[in-house]
PDB file of N, CA and C in Angstrom:
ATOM      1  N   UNK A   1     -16.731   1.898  -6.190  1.00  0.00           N
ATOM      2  CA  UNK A   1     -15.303   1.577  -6.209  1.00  0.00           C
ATOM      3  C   UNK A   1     -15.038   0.471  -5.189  1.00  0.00           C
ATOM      4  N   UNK A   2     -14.335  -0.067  -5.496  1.00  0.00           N
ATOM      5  CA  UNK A   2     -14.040  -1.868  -5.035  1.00  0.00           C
ATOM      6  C   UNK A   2     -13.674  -1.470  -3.780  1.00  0.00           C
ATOM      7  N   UNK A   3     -12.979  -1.827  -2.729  1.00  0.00           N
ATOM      8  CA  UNK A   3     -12.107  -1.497  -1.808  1.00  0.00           C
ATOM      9  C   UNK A   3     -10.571  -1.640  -1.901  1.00  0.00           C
ATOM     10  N   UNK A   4     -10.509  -2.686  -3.008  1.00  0.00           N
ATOM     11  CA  UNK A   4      -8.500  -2.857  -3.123  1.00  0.00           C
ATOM     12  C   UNK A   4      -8.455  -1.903  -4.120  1.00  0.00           C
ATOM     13  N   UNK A   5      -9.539  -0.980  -4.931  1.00  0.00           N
ATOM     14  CA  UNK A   5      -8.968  -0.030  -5.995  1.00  0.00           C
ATOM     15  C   UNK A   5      -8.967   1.324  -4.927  1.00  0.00           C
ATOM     16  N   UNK A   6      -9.801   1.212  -3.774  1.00  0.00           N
ATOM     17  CA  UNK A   6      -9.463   2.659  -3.304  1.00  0.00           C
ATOM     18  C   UNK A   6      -8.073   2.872  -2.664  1.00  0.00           C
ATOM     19  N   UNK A   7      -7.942   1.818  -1.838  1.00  0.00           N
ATOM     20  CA  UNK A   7      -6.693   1.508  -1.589  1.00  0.00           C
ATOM     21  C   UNK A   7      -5.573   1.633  -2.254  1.00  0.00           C
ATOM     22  N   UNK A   8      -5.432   1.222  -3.261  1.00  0.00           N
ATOM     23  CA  UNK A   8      -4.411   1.416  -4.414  1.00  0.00           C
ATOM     24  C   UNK A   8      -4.115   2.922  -5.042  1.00  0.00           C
ATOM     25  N   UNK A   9      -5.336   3.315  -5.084  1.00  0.00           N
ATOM     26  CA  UNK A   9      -5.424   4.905  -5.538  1.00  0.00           C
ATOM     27  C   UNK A   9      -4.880   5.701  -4.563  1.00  0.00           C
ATOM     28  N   UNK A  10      -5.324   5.214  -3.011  1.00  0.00           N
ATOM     29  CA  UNK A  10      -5.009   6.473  -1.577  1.00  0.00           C
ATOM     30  C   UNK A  10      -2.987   6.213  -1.760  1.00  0.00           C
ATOM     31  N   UNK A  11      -2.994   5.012  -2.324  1.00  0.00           N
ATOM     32  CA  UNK A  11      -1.378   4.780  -1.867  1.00  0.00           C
ATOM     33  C   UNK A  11      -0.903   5.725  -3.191  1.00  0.00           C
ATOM     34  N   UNK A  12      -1.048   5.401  -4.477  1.00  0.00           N
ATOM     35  CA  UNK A  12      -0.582   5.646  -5.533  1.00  0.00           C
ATOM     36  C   UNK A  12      -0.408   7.274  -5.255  1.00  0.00           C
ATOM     37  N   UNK A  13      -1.969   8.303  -4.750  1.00  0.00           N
ATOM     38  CA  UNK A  13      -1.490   9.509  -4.591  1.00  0.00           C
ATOM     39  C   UNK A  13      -0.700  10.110  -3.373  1.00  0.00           C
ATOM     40  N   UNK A  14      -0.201   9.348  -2.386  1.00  0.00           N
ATOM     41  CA  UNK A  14       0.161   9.483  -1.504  1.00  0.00           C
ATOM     42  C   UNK A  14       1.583   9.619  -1.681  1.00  0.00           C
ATOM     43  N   UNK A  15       1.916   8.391  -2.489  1.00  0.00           N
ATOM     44  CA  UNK A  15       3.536   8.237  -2.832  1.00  0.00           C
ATOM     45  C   UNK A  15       3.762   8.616  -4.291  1.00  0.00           C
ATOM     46  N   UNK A  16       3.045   9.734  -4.767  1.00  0.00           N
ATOM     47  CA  UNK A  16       3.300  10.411  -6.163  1.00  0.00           C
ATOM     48  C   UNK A  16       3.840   9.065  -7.177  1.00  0.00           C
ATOM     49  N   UNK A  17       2.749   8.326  -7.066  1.00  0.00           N
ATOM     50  CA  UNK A  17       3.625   7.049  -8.093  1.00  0.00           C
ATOM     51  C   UNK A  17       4.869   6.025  -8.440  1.00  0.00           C
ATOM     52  N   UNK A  18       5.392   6.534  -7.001  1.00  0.00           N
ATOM     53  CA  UNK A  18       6.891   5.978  -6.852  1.00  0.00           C
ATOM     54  C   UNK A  18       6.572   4.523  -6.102  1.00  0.00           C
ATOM     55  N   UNK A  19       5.789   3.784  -6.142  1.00  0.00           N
ATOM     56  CA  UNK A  19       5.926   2.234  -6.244  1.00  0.00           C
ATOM     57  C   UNK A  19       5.538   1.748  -7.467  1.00  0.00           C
ATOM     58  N   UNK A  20       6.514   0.794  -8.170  1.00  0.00           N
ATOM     59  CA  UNK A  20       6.540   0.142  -8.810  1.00  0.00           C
ATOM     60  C   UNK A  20       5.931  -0.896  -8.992  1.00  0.00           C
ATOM     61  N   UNK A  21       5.142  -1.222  -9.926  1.00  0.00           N
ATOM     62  CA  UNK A  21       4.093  -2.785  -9.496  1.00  0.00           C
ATOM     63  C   UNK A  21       3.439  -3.116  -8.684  1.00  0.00           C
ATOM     64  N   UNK A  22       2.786  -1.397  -8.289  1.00  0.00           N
ATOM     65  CA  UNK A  22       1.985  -2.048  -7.118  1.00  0.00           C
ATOM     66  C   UNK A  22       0.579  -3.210  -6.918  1.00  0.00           C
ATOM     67  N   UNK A  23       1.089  -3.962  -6.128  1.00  0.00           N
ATOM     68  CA  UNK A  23      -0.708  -4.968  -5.808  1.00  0.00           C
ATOM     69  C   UNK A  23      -0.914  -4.528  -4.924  1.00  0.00           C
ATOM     70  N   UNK A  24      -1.846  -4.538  -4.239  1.00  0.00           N
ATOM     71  CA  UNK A  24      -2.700  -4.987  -3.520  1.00  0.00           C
ATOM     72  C   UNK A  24      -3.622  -5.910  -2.546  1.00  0.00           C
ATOM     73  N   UNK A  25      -3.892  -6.649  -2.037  1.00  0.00           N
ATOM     74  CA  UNK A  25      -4.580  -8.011  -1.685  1.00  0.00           C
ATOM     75  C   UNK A  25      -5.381  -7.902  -0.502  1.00  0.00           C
ATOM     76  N   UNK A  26      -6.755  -8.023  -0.878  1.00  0.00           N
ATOM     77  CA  UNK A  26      -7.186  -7.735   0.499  1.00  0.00           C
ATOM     78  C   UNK A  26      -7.876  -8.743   0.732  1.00  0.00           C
ATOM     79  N   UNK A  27      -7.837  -9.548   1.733  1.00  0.00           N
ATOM     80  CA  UNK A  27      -8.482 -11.071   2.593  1.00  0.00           C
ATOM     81  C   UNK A  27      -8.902 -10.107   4.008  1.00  0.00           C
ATOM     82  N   UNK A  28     -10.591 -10.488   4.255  1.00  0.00           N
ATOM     83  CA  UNK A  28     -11.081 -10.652   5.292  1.00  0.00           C
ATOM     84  C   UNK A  28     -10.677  -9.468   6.023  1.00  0.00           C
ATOM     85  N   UNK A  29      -9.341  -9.364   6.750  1.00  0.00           N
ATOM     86  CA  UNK A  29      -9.601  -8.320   7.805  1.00  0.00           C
ATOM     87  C   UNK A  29      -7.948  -8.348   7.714  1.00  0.00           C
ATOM     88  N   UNK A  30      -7.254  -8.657   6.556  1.00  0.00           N
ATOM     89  CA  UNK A  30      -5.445  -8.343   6.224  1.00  0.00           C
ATOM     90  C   UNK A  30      -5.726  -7.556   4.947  1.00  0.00           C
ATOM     91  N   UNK A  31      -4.553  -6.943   4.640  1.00  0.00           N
ATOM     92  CA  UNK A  31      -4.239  -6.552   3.666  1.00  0.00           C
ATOM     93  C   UNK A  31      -2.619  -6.558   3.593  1.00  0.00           C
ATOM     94  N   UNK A  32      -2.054  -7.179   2.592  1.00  0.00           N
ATOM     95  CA  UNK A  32      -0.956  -7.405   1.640  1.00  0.00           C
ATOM     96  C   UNK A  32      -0.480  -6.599   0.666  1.00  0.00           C
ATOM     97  N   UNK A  33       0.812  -5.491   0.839  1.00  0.00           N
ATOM     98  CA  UNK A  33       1.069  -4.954  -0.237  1.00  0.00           C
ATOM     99  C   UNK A  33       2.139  -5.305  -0.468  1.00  0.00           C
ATOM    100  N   UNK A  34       2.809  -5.193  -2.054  1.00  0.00           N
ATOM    101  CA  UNK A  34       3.911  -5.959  -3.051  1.00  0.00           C
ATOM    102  C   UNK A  34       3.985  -4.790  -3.939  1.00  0.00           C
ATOM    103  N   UNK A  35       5.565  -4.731  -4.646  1.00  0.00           N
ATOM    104  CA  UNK A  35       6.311  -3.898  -5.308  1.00  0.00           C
ATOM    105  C   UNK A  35       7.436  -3.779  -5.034  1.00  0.00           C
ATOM    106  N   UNK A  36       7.743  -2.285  -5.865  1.00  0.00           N
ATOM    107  CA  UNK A  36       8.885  -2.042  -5.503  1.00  0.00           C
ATOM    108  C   UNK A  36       9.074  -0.416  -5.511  1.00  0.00           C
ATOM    109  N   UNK A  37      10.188   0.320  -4.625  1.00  0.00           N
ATOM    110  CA  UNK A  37      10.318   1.638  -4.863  1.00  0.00           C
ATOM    111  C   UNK A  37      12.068   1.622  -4.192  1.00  0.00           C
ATOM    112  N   UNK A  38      12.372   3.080  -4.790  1.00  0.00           N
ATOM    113  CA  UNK A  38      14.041   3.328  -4.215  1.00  0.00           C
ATOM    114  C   UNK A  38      14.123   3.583  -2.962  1.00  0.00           C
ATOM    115  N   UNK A  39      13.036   4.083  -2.269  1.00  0.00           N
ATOM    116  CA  UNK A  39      12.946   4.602  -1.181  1.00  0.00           C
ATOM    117  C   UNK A  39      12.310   3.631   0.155  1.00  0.00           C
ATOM    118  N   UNK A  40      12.501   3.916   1.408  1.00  0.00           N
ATOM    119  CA  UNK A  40      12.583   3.256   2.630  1.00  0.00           C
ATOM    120  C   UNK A  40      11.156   4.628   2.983  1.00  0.00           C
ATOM    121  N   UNK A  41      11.327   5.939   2.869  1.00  0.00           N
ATOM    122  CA  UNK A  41      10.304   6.830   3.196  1.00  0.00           C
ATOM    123  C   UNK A  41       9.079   6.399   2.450  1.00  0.00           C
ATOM    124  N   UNK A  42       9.449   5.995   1.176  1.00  0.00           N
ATOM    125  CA  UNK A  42       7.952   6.009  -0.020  1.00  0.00           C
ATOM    126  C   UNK A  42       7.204   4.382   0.558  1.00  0.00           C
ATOM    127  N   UNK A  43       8.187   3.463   0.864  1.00  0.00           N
ATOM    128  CA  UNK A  43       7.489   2.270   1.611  1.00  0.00           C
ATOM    129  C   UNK A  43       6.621   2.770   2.919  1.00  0.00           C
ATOM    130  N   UNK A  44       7.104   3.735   3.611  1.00  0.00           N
ATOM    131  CA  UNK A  44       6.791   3.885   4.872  1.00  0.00           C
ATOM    132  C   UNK A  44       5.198   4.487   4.513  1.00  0.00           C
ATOM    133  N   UNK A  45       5.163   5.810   3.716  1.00  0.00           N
ATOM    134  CA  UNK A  45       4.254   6.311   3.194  1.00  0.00           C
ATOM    135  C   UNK A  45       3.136   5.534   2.799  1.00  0.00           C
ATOM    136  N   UNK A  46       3.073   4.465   2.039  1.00  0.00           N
ATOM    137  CA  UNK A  46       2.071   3.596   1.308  1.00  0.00           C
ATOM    138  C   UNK A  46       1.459   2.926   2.893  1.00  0.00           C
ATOM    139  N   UNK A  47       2.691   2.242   3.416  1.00  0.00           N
ATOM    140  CA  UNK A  47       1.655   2.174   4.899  1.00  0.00           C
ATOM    141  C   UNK A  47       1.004   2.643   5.403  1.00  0.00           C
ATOM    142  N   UNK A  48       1.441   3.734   5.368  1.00  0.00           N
ATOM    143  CA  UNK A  48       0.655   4.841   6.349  1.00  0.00           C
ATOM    144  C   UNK A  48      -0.876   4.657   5.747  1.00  0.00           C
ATOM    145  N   UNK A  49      -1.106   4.901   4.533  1.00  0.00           N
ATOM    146  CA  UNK A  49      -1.953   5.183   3.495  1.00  0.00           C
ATOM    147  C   UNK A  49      -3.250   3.920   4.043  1.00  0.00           C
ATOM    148  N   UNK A  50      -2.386   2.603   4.086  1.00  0.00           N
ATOM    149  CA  UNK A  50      -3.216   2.011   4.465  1.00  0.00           C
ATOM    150  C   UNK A  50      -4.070   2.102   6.032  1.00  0.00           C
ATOM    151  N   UNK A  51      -2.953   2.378   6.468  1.00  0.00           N
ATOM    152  CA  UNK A  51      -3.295   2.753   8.304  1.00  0.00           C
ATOM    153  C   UNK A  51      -4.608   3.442   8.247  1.00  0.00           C
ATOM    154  N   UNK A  52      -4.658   4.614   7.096  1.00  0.00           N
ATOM    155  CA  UNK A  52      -5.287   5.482   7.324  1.00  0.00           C
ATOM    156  C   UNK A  52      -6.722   5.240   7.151  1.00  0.00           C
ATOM    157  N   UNK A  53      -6.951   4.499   5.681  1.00  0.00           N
ATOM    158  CA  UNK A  53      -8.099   3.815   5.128  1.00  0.00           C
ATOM    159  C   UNK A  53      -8.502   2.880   5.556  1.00  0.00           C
ATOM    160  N   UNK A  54      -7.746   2.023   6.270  1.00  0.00           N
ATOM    161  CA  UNK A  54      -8.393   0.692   6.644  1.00  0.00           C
ATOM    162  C   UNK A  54      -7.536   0.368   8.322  1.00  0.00           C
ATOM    163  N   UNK A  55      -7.889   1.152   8.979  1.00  0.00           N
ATOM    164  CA  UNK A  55      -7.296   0.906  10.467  1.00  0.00           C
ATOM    165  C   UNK A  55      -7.620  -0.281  11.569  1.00  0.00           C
ATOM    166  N   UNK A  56      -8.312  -0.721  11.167  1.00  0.00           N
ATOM    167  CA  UNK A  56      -8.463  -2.332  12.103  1.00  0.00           C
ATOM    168  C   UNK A  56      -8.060  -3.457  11.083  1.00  0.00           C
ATOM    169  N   UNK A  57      -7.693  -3.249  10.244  1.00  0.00           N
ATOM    170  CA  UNK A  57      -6.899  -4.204   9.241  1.00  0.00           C
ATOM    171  C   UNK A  57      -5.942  -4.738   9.339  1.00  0.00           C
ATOM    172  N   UNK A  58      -5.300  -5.753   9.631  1.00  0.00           N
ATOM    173  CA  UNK A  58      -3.611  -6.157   9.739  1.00  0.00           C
ATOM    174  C   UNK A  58      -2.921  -6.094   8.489  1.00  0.00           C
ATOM    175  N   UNK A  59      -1.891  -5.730   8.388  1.00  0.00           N
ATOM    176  CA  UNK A  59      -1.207  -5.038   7.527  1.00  0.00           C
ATOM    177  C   UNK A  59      -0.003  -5.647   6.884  1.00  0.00           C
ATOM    178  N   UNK A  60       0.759  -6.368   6.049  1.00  0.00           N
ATOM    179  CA  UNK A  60       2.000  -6.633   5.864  1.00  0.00           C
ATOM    180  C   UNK A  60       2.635  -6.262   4.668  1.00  0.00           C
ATOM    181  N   UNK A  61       3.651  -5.706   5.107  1.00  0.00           N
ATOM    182  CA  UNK A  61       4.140  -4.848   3.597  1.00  0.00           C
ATOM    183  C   UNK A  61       5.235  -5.351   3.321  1.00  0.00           C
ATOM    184  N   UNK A  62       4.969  -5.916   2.182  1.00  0.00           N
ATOM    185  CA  UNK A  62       6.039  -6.490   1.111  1.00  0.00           C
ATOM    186  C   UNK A  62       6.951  -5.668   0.282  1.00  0.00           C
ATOM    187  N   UNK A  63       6.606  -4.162   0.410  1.00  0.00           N
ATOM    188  CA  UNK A  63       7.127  -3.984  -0.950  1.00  0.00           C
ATOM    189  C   UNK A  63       8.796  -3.933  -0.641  1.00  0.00           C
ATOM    190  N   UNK A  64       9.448  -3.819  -1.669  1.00  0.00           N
ATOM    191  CA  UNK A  64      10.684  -3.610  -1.655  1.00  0.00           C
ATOM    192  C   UNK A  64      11.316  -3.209  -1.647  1.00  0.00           C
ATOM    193  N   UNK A  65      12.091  -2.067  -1.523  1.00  0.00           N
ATOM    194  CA  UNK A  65      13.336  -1.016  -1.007  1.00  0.00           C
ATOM    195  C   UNK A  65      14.710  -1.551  -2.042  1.00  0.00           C
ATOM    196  N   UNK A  66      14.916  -0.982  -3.177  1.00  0.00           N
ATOM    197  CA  UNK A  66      15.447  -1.293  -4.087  1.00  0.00           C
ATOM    198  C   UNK A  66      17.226  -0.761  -3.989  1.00  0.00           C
TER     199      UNK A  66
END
């Protein structure tokens, strides 16, 4: 398994599917996430997700809070 599909999967079950369109993007030693969800908690969550899997990674979260 790739590393942007595990990623995608840890977020997807984390936030029971509530981001919308999620990507992904992983460069070098960042990772980039994009979408969308209703929630400010379910954004917070997908971070976390990443925190968790990839912790020396810099992080910027795009997604959107609808």
């Amino acid at each position: 398994m790739q590393l942007t599909e595990l990623v995608t999967q840890r977020i997807t079950e984390r936030t029971g599917r509530r981001v919308r369109n999620l990507v992904v993007e992983i460069e070098a030693d960042s990772v980039v996430l994009r979408g969308h969800t209703n929630s400010f908690h379910v954004k917070q969550l997908a971070q976390q997700s990443v925190r968790e899997t990839l912790p020396h990674f810099q992080l910027k979260n795009a997604i959107v809070v609808d």
